[in-house]
PDB file of N, CA and C in Angstrom:
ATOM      1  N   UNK A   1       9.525  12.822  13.162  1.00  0.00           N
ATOM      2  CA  UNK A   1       8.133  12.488  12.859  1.00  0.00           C
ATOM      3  C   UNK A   1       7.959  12.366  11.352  1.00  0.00           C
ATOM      4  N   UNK A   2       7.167  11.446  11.598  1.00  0.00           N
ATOM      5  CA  UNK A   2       6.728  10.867   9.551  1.00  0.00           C
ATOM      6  C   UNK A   2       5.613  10.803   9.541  1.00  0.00           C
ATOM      7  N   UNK A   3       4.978  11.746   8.197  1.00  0.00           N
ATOM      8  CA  UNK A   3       3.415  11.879   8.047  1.00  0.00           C
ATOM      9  C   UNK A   3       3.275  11.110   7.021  1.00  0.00           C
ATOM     10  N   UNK A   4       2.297  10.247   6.516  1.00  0.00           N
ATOM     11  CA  UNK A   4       2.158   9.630   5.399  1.00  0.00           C
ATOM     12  C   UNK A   4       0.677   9.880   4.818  1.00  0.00           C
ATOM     13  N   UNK A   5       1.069  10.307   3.609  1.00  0.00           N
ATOM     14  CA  UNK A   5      -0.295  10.163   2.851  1.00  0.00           C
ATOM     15  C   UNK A   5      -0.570   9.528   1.942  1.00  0.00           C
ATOM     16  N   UNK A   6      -1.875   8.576   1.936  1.00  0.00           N
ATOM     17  CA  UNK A   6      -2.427   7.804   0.896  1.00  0.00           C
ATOM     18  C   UNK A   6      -3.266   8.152  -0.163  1.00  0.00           C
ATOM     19  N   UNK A   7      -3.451   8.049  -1.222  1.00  0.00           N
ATOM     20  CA  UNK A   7      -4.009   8.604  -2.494  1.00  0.00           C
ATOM     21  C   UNK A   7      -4.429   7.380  -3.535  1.00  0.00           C
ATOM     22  N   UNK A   8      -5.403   7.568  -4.623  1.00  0.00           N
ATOM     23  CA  UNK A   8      -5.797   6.663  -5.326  1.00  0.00           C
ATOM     24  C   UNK A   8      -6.753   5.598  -5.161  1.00  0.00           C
ATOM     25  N   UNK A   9      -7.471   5.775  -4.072  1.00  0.00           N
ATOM     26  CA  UNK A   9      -8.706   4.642  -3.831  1.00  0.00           C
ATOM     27  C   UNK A   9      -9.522   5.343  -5.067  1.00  0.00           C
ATOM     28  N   UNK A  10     -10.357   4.264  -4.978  1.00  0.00           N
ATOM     29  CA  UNK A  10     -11.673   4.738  -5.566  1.00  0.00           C
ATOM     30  C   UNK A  10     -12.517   3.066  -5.543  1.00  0.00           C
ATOM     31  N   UNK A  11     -13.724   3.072  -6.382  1.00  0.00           N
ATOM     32  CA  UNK A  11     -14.345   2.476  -7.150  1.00  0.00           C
ATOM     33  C   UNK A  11     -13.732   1.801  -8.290  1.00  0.00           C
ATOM     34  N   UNK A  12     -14.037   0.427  -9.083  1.00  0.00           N
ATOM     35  CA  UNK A  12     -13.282  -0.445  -9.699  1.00  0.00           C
ATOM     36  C   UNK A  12     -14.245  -1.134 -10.024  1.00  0.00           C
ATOM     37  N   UNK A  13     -14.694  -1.481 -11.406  1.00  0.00           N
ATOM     38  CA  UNK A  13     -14.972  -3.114 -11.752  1.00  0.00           C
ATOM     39  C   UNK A  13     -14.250  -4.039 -11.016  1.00  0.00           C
ATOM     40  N   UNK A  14     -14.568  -5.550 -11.120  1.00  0.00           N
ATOM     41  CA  UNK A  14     -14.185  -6.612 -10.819  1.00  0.00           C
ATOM     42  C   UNK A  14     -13.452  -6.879 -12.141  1.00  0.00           C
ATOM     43  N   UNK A  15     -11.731  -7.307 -12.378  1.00  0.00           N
ATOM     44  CA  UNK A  15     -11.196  -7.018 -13.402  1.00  0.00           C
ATOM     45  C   UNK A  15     -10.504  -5.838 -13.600  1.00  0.00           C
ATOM     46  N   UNK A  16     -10.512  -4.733 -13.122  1.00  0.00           N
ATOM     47  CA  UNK A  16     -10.066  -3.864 -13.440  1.00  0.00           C
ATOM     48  C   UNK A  16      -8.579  -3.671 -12.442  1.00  0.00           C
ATOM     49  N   UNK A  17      -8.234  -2.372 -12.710  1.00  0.00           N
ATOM     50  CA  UNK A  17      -6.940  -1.977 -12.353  1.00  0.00           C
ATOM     51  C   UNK A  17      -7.135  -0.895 -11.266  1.00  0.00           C
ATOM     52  N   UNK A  18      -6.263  -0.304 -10.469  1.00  0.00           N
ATOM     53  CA  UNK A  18      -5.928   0.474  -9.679  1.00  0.00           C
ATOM     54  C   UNK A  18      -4.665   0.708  -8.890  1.00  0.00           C
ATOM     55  N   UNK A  19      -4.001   1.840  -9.082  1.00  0.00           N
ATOM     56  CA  UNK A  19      -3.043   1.862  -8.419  1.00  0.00           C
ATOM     57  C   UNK A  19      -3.206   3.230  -7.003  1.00  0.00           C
ATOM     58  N   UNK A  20      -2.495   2.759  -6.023  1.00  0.00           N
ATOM     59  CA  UNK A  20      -2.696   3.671  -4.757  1.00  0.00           C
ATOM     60  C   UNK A  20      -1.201   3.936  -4.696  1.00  0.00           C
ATOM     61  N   UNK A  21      -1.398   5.411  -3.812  1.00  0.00           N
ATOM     62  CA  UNK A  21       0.519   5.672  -3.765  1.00  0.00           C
ATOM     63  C   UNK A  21       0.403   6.379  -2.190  1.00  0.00           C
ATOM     64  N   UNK A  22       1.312   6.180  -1.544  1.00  0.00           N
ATOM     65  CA  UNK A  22       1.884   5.789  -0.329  1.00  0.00           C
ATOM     66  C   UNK A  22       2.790   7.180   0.172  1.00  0.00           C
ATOM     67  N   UNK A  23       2.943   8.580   0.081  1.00  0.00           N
ATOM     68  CA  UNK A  23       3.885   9.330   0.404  1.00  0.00           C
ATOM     69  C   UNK A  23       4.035   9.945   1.684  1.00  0.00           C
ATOM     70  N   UNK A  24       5.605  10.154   2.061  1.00  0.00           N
ATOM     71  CA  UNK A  24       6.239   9.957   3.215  1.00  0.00           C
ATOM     72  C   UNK A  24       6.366  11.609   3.314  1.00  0.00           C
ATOM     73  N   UNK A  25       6.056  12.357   4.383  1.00  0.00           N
ATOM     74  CA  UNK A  25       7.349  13.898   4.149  1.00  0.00           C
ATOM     75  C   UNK A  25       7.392  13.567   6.140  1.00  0.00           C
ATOM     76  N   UNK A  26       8.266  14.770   5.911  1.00  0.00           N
ATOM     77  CA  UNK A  26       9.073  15.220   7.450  1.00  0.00           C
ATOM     78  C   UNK A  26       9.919  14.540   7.491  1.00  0.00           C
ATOM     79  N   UNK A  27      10.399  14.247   8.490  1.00  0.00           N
ATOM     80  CA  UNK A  27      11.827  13.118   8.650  1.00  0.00           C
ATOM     81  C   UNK A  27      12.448  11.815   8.297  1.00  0.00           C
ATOM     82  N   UNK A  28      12.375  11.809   7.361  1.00  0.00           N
ATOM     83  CA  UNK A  28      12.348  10.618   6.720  1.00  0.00           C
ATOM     84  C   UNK A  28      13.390   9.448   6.873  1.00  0.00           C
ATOM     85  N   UNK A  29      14.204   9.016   7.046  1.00  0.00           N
ATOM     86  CA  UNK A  29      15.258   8.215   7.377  1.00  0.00           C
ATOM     87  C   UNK A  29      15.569   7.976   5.845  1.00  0.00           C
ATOM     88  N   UNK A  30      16.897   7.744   5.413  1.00  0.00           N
ATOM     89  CA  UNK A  30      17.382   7.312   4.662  1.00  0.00           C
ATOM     90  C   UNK A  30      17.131   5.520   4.149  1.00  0.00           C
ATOM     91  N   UNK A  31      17.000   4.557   5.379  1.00  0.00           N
ATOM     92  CA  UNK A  31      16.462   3.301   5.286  1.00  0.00           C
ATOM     93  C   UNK A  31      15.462   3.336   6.160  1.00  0.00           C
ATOM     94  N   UNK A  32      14.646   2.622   5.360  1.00  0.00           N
ATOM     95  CA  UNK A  32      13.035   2.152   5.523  1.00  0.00           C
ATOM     96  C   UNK A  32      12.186   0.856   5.355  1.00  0.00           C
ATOM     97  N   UNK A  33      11.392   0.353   5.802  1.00  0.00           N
ATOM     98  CA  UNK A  33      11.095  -0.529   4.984  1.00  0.00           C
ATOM     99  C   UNK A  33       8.888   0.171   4.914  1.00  0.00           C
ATOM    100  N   UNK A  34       8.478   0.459   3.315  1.00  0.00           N
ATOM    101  CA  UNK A  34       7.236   0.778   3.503  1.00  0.00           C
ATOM    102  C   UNK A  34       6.339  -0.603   3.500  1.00  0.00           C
ATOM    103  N   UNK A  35       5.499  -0.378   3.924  1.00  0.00           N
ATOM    104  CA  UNK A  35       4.512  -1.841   3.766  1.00  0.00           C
ATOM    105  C   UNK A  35       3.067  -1.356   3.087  1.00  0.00           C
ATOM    106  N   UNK A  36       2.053  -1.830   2.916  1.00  0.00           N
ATOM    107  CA  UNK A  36       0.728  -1.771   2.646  1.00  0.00           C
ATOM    108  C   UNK A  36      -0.109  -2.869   3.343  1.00  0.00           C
ATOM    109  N   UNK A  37      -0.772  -2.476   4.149  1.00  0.00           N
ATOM    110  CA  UNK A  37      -1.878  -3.297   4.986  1.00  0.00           C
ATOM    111  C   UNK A  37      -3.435  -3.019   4.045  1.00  0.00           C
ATOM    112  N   UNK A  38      -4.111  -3.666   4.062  1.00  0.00           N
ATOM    113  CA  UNK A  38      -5.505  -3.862   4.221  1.00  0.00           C
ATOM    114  C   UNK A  38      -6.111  -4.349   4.799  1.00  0.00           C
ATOM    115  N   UNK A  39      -7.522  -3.832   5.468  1.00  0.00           N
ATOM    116  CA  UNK A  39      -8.921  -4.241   6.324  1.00  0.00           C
ATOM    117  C   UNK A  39     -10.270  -4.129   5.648  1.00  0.00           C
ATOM    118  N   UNK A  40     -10.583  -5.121   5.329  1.00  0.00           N
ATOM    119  CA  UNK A  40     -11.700  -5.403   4.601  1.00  0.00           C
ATOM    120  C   UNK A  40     -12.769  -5.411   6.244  1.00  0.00           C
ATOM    121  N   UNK A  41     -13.849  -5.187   5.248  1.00  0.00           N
ATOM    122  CA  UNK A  41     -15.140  -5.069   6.537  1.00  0.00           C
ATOM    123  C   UNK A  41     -14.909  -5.749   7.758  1.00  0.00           C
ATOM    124  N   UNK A  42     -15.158  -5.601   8.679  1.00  0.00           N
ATOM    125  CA  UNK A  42     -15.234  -7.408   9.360  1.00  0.00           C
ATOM    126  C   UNK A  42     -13.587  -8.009   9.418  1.00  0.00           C
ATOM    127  N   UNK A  43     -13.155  -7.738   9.257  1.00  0.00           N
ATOM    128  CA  UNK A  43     -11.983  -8.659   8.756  1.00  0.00           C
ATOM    129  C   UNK A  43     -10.849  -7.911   9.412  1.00  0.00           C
ATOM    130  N   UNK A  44      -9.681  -8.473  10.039  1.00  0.00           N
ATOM    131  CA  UNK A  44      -8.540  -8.384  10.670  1.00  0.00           C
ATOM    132  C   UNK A  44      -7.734  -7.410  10.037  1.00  0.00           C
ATOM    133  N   UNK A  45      -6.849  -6.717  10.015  1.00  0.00           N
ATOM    134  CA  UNK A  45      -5.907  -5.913   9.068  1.00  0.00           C
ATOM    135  C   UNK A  45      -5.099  -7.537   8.913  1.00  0.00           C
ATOM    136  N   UNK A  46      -4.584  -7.103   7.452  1.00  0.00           N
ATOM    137  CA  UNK A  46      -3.606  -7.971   6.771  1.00  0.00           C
ATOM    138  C   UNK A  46      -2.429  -7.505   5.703  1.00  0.00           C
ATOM    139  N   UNK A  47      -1.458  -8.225   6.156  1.00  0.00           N
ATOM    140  CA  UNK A  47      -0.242  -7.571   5.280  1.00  0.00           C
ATOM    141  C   UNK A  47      -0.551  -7.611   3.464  1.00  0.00           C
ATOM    142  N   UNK A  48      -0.358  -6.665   3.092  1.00  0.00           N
ATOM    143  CA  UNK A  48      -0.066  -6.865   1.425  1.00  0.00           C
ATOM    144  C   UNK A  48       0.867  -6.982   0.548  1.00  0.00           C
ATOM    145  N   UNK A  49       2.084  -6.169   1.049  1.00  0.00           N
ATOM    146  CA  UNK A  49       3.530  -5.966   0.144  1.00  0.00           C
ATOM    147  C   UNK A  49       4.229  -4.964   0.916  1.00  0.00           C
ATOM    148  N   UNK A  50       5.427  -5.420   0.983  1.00  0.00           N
ATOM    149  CA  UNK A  50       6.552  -4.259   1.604  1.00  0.00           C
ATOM    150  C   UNK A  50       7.503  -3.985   0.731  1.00  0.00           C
ATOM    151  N   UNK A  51       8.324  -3.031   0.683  1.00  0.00           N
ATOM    152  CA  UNK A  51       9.338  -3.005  -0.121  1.00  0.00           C
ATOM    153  C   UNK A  51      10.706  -1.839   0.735  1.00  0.00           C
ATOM    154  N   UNK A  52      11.892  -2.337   0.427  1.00  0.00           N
ATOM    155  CA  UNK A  52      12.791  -1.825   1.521  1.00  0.00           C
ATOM    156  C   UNK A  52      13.615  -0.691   0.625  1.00  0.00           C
ATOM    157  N   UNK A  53      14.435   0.027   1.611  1.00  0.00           N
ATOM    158  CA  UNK A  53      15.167   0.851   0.624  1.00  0.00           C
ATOM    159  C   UNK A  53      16.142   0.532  -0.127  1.00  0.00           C
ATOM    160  N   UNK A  54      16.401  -1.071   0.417  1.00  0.00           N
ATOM    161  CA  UNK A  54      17.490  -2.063  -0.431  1.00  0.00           C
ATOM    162  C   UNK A  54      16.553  -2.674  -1.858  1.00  0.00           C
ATOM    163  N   UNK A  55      15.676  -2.406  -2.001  1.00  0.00           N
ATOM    164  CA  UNK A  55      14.768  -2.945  -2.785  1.00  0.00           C
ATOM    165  C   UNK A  55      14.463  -4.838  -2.310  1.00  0.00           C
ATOM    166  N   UNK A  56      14.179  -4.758  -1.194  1.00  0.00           N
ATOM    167  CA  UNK A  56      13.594  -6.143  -1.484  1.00  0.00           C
ATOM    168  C   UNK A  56      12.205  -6.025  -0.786  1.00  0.00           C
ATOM    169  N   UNK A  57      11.696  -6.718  -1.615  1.00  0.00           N
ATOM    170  CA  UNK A  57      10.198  -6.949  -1.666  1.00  0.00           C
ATOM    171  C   UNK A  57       9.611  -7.943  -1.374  1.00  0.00           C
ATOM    172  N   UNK A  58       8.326  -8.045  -0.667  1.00  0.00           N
ATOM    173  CA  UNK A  58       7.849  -9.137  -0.632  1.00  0.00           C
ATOM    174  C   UNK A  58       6.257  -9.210  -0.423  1.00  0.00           C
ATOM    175  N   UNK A  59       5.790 -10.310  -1.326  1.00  0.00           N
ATOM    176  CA  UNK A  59       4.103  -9.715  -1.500  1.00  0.00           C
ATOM    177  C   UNK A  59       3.560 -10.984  -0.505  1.00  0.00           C
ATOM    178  N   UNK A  60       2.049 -10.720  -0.078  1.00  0.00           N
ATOM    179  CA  UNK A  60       1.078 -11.994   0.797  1.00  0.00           C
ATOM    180  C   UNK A  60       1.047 -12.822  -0.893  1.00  0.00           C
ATOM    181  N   UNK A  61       0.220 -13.982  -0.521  1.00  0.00           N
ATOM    182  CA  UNK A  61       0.129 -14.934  -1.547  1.00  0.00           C
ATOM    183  C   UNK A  61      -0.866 -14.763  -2.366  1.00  0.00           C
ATOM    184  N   UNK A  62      -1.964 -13.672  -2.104  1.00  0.00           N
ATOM    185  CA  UNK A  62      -3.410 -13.564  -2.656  1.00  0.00           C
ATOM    186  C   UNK A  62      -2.763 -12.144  -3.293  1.00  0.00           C
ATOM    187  N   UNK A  63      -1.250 -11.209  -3.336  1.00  0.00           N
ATOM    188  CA  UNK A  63      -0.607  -9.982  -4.253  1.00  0.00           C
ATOM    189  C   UNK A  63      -0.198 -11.147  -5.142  1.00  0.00           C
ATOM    190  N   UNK A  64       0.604 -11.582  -5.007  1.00  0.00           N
ATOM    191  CA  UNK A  64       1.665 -12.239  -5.871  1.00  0.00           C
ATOM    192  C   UNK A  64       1.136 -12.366  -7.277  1.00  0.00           C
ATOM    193  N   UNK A  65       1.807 -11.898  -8.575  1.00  0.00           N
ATOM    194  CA  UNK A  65       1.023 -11.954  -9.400  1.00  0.00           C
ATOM    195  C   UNK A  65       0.219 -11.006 -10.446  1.00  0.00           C
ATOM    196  N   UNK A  66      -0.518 -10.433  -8.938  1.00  0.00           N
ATOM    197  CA  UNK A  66      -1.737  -9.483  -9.474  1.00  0.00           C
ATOM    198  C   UNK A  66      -1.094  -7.977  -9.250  1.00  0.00           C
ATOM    199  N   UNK A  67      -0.230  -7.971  -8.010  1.00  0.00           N
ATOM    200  CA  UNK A  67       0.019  -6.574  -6.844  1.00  0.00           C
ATOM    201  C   UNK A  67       1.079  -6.379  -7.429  1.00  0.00           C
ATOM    202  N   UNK A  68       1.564  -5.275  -7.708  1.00  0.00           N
ATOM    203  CA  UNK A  68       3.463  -4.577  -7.667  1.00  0.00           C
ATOM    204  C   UNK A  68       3.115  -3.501  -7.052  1.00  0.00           C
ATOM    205  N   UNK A  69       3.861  -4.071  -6.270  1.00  0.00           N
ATOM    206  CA  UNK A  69       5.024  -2.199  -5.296  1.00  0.00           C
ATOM    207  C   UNK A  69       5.934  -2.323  -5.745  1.00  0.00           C
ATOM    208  N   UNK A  70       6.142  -0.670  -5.737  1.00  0.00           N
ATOM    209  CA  UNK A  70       7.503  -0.080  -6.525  1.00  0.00           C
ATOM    210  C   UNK A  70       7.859   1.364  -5.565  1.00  0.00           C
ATOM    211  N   UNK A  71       8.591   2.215  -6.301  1.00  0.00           N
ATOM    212  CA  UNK A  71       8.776   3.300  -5.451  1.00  0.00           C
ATOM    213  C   UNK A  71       8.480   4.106  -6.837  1.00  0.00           C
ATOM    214  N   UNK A  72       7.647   5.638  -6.266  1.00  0.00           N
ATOM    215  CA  UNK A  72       6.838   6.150  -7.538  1.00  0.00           C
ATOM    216  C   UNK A  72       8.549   6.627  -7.702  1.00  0.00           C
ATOM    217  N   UNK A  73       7.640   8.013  -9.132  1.00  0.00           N
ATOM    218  CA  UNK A  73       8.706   8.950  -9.430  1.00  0.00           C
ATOM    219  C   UNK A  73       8.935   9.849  -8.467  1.00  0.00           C
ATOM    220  N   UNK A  74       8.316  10.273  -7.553  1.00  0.00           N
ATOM    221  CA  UNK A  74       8.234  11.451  -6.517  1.00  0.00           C
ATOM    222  C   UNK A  74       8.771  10.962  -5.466  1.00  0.00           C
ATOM    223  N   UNK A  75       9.882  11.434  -4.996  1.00  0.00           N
ATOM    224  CA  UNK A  75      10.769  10.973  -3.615  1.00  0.00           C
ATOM    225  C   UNK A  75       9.939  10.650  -2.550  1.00  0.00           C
ATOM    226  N   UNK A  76      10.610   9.448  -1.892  1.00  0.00           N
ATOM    227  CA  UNK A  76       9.514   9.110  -0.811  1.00  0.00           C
ATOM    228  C   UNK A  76       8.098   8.617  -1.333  1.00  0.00           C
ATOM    229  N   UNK A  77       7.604   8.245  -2.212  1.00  0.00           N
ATOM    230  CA  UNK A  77       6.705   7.466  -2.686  1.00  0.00           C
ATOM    231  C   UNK A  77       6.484   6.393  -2.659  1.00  0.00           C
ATOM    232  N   UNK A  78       5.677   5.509  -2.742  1.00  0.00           N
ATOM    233  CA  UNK A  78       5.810   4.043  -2.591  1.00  0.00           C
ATOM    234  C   UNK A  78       4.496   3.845  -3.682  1.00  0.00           C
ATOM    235  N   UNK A  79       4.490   3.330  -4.263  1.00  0.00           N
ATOM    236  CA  UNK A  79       2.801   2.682  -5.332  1.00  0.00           C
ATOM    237  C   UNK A  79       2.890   1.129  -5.133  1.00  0.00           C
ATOM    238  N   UNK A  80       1.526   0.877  -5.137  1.00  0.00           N
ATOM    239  CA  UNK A  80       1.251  -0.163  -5.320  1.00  0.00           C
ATOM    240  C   UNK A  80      -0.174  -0.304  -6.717  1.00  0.00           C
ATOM    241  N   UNK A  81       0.552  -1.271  -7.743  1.00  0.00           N
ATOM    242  CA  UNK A  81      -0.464  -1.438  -8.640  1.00  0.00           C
ATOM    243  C   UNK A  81      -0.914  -2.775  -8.617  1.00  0.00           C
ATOM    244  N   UNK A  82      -2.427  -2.561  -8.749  1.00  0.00           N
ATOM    245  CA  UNK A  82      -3.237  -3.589  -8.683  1.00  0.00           C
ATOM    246  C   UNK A  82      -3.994  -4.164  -9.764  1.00  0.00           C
ATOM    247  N   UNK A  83      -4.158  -5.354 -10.522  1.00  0.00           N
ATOM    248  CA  UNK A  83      -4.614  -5.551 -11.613  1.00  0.00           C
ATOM    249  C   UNK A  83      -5.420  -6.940 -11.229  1.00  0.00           C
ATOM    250  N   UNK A  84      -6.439  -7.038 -12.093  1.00  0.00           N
ATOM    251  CA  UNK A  84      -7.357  -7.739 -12.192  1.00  0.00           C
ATOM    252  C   UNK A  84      -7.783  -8.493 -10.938  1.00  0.00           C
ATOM    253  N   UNK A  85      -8.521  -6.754 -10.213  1.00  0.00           N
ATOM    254  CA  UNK A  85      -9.410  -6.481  -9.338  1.00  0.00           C
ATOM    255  C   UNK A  85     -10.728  -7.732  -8.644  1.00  0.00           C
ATOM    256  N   UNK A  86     -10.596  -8.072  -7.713  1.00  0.00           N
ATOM    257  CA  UNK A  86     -11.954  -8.799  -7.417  1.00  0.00           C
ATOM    258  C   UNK A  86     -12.813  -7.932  -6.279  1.00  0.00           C
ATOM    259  N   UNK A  87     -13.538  -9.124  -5.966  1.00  0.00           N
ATOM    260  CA  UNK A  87     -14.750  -8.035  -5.158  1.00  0.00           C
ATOM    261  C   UNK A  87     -14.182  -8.299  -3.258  1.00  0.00           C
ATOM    262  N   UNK A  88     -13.098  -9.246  -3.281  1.00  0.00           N
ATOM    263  CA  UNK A  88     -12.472  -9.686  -2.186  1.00  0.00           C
ATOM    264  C   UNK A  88     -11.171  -8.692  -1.535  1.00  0.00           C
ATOM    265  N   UNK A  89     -10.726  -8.037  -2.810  1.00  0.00           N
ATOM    266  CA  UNK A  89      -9.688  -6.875  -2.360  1.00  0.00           C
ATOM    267  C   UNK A  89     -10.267  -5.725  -2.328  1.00  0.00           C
ATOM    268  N   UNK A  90     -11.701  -5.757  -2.029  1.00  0.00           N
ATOM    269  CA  UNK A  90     -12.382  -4.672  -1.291  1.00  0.00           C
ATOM    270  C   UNK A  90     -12.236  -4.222   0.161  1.00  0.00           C
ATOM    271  N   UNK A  91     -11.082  -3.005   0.268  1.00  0.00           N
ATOM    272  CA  UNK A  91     -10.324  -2.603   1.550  1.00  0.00           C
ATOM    273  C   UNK A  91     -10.362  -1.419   1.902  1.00  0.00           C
ATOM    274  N   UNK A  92     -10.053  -0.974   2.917  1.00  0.00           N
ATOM    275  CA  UNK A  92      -9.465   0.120   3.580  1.00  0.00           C
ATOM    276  C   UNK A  92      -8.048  -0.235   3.370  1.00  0.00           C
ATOM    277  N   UNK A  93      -7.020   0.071   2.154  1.00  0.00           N
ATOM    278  CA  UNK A  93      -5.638  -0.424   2.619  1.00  0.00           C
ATOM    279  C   UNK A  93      -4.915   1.236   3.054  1.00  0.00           C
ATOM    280  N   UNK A  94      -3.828   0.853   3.515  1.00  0.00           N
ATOM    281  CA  UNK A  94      -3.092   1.740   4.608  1.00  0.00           C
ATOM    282  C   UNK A  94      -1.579   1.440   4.332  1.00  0.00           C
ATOM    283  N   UNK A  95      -1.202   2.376   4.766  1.00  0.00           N
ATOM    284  CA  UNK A  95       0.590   2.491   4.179  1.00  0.00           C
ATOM    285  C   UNK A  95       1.624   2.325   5.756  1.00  0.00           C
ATOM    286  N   UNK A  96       2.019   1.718   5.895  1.00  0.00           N
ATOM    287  CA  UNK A  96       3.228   1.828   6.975  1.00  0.00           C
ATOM    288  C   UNK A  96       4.626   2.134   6.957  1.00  0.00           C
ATOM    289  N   UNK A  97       4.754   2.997   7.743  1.00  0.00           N
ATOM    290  CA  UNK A  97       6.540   3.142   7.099  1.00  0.00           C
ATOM    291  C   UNK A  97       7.509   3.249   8.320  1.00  0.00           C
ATOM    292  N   UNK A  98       8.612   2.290   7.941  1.00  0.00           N
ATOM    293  CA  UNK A  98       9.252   1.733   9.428  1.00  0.00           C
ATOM    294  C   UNK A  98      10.732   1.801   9.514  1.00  0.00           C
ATOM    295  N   UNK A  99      10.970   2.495  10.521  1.00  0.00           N
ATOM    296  CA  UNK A  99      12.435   2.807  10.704  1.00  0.00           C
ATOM    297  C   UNK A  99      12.986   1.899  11.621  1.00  0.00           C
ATOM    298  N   UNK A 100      14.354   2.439  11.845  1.00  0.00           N
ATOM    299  CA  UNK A 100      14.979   1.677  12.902  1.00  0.00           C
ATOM    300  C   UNK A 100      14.315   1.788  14.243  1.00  0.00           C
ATOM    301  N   UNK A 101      13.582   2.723  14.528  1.00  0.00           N
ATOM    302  CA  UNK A 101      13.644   3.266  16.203  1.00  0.00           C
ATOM    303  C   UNK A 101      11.592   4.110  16.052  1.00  0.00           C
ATOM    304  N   UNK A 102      10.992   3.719  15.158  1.00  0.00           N
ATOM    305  CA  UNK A 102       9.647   3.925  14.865  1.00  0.00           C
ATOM    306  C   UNK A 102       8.855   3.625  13.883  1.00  0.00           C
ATOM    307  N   UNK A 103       7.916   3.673  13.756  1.00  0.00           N
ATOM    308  CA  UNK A 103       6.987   2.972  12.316  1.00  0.00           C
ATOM    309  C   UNK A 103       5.225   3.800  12.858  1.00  0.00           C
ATOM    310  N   UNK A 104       5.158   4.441  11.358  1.00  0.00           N
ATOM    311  CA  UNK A 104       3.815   5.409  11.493  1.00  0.00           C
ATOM    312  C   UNK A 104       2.870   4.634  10.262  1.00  0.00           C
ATOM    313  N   UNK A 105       1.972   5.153  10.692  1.00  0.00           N
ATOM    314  CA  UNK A 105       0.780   4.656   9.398  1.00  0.00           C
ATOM    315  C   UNK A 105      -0.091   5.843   9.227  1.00  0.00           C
ATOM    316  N   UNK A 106      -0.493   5.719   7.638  1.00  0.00           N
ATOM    317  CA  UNK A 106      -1.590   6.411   7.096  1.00  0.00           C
ATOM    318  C   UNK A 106      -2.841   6.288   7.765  1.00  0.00           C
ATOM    319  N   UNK A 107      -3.926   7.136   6.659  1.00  0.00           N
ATOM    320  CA  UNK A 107      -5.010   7.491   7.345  1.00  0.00           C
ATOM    321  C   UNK A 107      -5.753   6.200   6.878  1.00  0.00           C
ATOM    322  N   UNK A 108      -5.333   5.730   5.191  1.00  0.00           N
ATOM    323  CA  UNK A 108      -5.791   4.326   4.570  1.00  0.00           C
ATOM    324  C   UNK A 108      -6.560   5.216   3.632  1.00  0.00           C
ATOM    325  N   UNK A 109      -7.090   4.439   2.216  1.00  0.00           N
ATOM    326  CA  UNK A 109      -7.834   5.112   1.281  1.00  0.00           C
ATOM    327  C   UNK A 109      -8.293   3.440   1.366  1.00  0.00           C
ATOM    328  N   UNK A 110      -9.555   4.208   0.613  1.00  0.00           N
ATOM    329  CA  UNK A 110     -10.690   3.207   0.258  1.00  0.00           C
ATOM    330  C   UNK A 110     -10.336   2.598  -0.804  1.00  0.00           C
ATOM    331  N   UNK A 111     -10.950   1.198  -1.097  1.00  0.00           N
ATOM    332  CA  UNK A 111     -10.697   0.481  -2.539  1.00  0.00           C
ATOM    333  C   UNK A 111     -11.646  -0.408  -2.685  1.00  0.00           C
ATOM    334  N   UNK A 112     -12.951  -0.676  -3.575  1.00  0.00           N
ATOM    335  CA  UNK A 112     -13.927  -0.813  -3.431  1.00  0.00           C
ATOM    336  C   UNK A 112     -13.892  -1.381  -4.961  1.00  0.00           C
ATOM    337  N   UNK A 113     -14.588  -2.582  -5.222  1.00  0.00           N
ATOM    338  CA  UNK A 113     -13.694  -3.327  -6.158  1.00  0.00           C
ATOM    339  C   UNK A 113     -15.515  -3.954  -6.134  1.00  0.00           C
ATOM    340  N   UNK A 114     -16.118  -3.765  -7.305  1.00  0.00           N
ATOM    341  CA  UNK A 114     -17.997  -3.813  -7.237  1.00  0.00           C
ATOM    342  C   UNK A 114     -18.308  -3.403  -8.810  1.00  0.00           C
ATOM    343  N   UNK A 115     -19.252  -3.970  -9.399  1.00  0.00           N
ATOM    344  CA  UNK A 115     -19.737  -3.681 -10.630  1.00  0.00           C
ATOM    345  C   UNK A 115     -21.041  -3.190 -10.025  1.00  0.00           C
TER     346      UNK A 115
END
């Protein structure tokens, strides 16, 4: 079993920055691949960026650019930084983390992107 916790929502200008971080404990598998989803109001969940334990990465077309995932300093971490914020990546985003034989998700932190 894999618990994941999400951290770093908040409130944001339009323009601004934010980074959220993604951490894994209990059983962790050695290979993984983490992802980041977001659900805006109304709106479908949608992929944002994954990144594997091989390091390959890959962002939606509306990250590219703006989004980096990385893996923090703290084992089992995952961050995603976000820069020059609009009022459209206003989400519930959520962390997924996927093994060979299961895949769990966070609770999601808020990200609220409003002057």
């Amino acid at each position: 079993q894999v618990t994941l916790e999400e951290s770093g929502g908040g409130l944001v200008q339009p323009g601004g920055s934010l980074r959220v971080s993604c951490t894994a404990s209990g059983n962790v598998d050695s290979t993984y691949v983490r992802a980041w989803y977001r659900q805006a109001p109304g709106k479908q969940r949608e992929f944002v960026a994954s990144i594997s334990t091989g390091n390959s990465i890959t962002y939606a077309d509306f990250a590219k650019g703006r989004f980096t995932i990385s893996r923090g300093n703290v084992k089992n971490r995952v961050d995603l930084q976000m820069t020059n914020l609009k009022p459209d990546d206003t989400a519930v985003y959520s962390c997924r983390h996927s093994e060979s034989r299961a895949q769990f998700w966070g609770q999601g932190t808020l990200v609220t992107v409003s002057s």
